[in-house]
N, C-alpha and C. Protein backbone atom coordinates (compact mmCIF):
# COMPACT_ATOMS: atom_id res chain seq x y z
N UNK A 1 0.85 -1.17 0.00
CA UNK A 1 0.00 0.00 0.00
C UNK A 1 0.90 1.24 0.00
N UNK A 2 0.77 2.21 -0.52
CA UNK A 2 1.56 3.65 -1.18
C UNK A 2 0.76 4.79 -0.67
N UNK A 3 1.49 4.88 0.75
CA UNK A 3 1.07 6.17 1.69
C UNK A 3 0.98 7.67 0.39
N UNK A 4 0.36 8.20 0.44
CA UNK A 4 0.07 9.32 0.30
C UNK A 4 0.53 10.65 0.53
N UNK A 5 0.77 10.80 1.83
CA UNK A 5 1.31 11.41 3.05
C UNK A 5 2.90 11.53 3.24
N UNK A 6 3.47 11.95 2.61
CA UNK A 6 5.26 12.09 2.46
C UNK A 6 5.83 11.94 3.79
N UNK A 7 5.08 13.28 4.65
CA UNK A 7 5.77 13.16 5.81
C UNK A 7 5.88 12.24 6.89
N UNK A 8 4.51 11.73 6.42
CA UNK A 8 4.58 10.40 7.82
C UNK A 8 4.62 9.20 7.52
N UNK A 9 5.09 8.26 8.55
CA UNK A 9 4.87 6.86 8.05
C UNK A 9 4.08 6.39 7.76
N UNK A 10 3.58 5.28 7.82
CA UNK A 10 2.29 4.16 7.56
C UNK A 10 1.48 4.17 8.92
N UNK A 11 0.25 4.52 9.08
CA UNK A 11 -0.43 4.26 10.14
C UNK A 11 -0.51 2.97 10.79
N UNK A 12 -0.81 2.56 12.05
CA UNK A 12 -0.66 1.29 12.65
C UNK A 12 -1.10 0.23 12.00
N UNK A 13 -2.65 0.93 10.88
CA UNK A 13 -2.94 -0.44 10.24
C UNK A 13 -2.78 -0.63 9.08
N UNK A 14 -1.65 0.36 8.75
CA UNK A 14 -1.05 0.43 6.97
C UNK A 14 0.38 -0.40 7.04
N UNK A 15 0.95 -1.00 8.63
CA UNK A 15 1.98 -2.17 8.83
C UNK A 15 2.33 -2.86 7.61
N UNK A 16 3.29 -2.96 7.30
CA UNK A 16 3.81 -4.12 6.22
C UNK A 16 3.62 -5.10 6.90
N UNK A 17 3.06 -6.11 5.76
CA UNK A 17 2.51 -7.67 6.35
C UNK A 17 3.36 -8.24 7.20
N UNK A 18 4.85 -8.07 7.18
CA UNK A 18 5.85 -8.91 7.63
C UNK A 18 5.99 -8.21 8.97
N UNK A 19 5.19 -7.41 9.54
CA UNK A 19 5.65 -6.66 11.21
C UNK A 19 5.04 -7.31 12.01
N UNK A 20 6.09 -7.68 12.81
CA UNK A 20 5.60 -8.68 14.21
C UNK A 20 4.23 -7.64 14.74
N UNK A 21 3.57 -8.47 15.31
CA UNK A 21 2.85 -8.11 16.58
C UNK A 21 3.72 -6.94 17.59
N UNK A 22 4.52 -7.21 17.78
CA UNK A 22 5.03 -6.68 19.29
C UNK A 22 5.52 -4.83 18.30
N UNK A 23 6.27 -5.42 17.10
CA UNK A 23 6.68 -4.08 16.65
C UNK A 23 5.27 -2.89 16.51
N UNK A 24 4.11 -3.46 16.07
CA UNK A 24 2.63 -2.87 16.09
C UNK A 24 2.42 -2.22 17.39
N UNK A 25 2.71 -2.75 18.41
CA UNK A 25 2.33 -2.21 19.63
C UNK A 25 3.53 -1.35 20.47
N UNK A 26 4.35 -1.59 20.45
CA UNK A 26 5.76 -0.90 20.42
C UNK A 26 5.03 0.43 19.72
N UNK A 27 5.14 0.51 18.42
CA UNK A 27 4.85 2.10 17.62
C UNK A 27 3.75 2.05 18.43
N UNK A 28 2.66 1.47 18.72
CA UNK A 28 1.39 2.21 19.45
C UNK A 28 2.17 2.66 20.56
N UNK A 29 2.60 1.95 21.65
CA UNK A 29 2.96 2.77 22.91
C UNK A 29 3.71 4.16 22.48
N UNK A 30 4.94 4.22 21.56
CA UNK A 30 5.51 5.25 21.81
C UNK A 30 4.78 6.26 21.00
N UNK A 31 3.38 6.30 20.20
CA UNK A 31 2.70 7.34 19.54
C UNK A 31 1.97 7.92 21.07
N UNK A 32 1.14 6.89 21.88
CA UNK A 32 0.81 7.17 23.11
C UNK A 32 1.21 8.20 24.12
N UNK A 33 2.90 8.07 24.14
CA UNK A 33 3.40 8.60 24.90
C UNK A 33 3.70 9.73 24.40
N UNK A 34 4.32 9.52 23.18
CA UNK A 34 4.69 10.86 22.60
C UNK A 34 3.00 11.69 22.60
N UNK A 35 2.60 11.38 22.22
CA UNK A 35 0.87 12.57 22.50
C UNK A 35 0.85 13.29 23.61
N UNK A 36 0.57 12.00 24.76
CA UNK A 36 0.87 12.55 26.57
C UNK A 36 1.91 13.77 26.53
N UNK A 37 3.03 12.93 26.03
CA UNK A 37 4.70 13.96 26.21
C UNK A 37 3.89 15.63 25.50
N UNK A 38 3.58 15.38 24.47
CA UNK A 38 3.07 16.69 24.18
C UNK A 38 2.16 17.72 24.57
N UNK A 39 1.14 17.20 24.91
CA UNK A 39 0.08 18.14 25.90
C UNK A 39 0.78 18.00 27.13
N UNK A 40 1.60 17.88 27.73
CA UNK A 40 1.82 18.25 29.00
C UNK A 40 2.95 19.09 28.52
N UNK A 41 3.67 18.81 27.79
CA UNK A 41 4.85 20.18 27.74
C UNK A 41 4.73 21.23 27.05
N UNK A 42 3.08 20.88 26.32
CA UNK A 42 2.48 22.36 25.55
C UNK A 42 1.48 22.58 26.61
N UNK A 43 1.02 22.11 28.52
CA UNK A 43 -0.02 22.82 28.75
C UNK A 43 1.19 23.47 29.75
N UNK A 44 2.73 22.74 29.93
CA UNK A 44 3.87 23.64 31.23
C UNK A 44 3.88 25.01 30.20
N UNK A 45 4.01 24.93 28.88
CA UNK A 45 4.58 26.17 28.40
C UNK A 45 3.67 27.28 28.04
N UNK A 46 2.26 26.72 28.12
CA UNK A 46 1.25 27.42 28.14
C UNK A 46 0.81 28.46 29.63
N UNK A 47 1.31 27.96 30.36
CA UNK A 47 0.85 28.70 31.42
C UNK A 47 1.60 30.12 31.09
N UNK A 48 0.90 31.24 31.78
CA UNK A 48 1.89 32.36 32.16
C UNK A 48 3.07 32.55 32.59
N UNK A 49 4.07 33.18 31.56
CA UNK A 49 5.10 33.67 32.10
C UNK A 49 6.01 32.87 31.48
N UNK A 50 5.40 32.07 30.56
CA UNK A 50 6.64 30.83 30.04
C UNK A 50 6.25 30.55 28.76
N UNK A 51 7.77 31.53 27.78
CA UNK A 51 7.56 31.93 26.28
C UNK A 51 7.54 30.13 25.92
N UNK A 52 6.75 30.08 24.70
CA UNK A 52 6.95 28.98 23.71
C UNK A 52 5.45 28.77 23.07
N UNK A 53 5.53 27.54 22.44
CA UNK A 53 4.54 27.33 21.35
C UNK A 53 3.34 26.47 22.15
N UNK A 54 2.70 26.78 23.25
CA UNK A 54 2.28 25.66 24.17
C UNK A 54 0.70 25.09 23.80
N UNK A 55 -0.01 26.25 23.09
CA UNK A 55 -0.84 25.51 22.27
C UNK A 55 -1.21 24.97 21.15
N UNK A 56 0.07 25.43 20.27
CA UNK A 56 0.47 24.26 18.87
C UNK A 56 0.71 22.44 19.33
N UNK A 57 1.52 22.87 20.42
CA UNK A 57 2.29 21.79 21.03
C UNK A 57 1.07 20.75 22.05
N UNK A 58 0.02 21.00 22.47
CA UNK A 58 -1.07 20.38 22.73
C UNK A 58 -2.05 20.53 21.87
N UNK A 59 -2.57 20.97 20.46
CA UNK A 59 -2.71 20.63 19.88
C UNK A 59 -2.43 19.38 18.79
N UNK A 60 -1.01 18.94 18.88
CA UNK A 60 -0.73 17.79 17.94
C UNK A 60 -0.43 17.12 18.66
N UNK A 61 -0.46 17.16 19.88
CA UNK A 61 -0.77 15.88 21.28
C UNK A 61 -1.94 15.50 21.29
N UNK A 62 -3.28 16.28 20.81
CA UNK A 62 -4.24 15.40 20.87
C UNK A 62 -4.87 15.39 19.77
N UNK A 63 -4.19 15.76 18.51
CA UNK A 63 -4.42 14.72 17.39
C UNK A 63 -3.53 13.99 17.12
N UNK A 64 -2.41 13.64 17.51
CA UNK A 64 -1.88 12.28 17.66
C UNK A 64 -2.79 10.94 18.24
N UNK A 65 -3.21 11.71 19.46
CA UNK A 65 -3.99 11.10 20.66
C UNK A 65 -5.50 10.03 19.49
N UNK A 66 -5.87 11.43 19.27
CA UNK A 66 -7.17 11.03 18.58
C UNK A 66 -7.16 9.58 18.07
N UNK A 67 -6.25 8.84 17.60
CA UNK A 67 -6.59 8.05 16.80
C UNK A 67 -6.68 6.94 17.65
N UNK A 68 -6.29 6.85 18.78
CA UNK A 68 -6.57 5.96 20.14
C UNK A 68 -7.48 6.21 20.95
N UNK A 69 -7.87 7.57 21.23
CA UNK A 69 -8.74 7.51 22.15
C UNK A 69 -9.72 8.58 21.75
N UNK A 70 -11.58 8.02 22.59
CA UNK A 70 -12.76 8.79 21.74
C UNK A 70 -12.55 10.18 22.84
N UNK A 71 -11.83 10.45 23.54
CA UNK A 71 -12.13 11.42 23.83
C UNK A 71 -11.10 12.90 23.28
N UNK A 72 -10.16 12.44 23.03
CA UNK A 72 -9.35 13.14 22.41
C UNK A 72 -9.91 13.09 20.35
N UNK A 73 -10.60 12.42 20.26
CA UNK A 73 -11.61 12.61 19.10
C UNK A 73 -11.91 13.79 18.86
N UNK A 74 -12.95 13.44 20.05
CA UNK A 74 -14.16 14.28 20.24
C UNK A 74 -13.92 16.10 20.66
N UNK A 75 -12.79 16.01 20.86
CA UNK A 75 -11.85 16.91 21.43
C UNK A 75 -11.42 18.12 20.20
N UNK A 76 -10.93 17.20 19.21
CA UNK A 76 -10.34 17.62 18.15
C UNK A 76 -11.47 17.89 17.04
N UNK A 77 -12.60 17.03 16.94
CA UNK A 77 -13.66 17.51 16.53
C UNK A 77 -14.40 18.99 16.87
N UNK A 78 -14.18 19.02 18.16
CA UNK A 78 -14.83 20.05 18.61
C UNK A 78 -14.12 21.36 18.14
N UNK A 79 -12.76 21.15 18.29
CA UNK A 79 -11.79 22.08 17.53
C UNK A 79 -12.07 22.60 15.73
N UNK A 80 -12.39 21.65 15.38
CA UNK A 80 -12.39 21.75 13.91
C UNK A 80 -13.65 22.52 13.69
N UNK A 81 -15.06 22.24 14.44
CA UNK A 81 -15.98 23.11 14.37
C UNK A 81 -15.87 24.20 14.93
N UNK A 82 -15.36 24.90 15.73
CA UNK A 82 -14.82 26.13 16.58
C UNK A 82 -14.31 26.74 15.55
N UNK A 83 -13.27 26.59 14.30
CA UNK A 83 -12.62 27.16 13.71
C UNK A 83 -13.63 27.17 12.32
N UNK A 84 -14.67 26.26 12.06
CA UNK A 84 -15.04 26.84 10.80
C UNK A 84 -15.68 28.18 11.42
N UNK A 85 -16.04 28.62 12.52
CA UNK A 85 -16.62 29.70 12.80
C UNK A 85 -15.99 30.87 12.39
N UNK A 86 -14.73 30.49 12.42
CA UNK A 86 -13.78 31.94 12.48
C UNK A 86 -13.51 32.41 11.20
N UNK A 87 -14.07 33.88 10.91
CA UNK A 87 -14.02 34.44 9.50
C UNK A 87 -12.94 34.30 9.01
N UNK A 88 -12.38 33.85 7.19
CA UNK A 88 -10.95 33.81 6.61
C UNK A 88 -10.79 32.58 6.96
N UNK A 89 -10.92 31.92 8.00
CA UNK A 89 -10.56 30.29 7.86
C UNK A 89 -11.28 29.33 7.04
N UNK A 90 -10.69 28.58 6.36
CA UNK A 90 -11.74 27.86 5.24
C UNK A 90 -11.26 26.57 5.18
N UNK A 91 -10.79 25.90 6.35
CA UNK A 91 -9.99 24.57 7.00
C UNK A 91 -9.45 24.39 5.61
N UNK A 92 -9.70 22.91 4.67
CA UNK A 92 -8.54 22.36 4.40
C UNK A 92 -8.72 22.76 2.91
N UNK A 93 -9.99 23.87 2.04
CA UNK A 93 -10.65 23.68 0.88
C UNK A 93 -8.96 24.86 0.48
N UNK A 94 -8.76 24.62 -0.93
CA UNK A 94 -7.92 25.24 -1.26
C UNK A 94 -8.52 26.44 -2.03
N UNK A 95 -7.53 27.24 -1.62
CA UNK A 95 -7.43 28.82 -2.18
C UNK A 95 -7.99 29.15 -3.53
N UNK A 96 -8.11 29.81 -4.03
CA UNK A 96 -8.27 30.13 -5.57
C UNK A 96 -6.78 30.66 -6.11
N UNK A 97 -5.95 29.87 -7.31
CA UNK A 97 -5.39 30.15 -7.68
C UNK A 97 -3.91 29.61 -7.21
N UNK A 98 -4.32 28.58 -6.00
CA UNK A 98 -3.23 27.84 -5.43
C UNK A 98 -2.47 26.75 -6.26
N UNK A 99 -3.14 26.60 -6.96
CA UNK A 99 -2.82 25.14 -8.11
C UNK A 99 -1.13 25.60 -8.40
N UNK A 100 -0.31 24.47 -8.43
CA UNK A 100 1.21 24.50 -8.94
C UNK A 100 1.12 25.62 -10.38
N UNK A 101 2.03 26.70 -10.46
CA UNK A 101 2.01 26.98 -12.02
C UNK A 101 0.80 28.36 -12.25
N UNK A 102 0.08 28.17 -11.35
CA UNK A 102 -1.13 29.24 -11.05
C UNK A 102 -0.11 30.51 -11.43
N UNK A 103 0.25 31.01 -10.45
CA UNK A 103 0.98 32.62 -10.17
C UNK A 103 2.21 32.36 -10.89
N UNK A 104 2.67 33.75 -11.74
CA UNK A 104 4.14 33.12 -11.92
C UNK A 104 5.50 33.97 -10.84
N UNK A 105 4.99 33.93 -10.08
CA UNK A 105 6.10 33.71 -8.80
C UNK A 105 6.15 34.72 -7.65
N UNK A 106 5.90 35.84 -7.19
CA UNK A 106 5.70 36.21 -6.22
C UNK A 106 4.13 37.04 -5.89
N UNK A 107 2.91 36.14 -6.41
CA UNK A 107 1.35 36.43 -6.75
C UNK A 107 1.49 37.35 -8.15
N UNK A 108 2.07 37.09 -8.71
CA UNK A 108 1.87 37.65 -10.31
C UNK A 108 1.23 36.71 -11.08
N UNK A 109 0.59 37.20 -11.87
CA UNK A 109 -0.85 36.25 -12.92
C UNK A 109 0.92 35.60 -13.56
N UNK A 110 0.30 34.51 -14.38
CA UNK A 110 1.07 33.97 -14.79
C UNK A 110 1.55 34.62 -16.18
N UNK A 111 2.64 34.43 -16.57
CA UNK A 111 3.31 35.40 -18.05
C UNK A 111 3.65 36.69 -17.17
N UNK A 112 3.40 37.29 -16.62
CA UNK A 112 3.61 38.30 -15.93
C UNK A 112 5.70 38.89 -15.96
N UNK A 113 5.87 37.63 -15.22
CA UNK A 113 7.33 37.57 -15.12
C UNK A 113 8.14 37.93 -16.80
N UNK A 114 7.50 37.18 -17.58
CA UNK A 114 8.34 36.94 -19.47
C UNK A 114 8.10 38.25 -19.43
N UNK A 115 7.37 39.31 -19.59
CA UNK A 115 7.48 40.93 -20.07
C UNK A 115 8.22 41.75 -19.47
């Protein structure tokens, strides 16, 4: 099967046939932890008084999370409807004019650049 997705691996149940059992659950624990690891060191850096990225950083702690557990789902769901609210956000639908080759290079119509 031919992930899609460049940046990430194969999801737990996109495994090459030949992966033990134990290696399946191995990557589950450490996606687990790594989630946990993240909402807690994006909710320390979130508090007052302590610069950093602390709600990017619990954000992709619990969509990591999501795919294990319904409450971190439901969580991230709730997120996704919160934000279609917000004017200019248009989640994942693409832009007008985003297509490769669209602009010819710094928002100039295309041919723009040759004259």
């Amino acid at each position: 099967m031919i992930n899609q997705n460049l940046g990430s691996g194969p999801t737990l149940h996109e495994m090459p046939a030949g992966t033990s059992r134990w290696a399946k659950k191995f990557r589950k624990i450490v996606r687990v932890a790594g989630g946990f690891g993240l909402v807690l060191v994006g909710f320390i850096l979130a508090l007052p008084f302590v610069p950093g990225p602390g709600l990017a950083l619990m954000v992709l702690g619990f969509v990591i999370l999501s795919e294990y557990f319904p409450f971190a789902r439901r969580l991230v769901e709730w997120g996704k409807r919160k934000l279609e609210g917000v004017p200019g956000f248009k989640g994942r639908t693409k832009r007008e004019g985003s297509e490769p080759g669209a602009t010819g290079g710094a928002g100039e119509p295309p041919g723009a650049a040759d004259t």
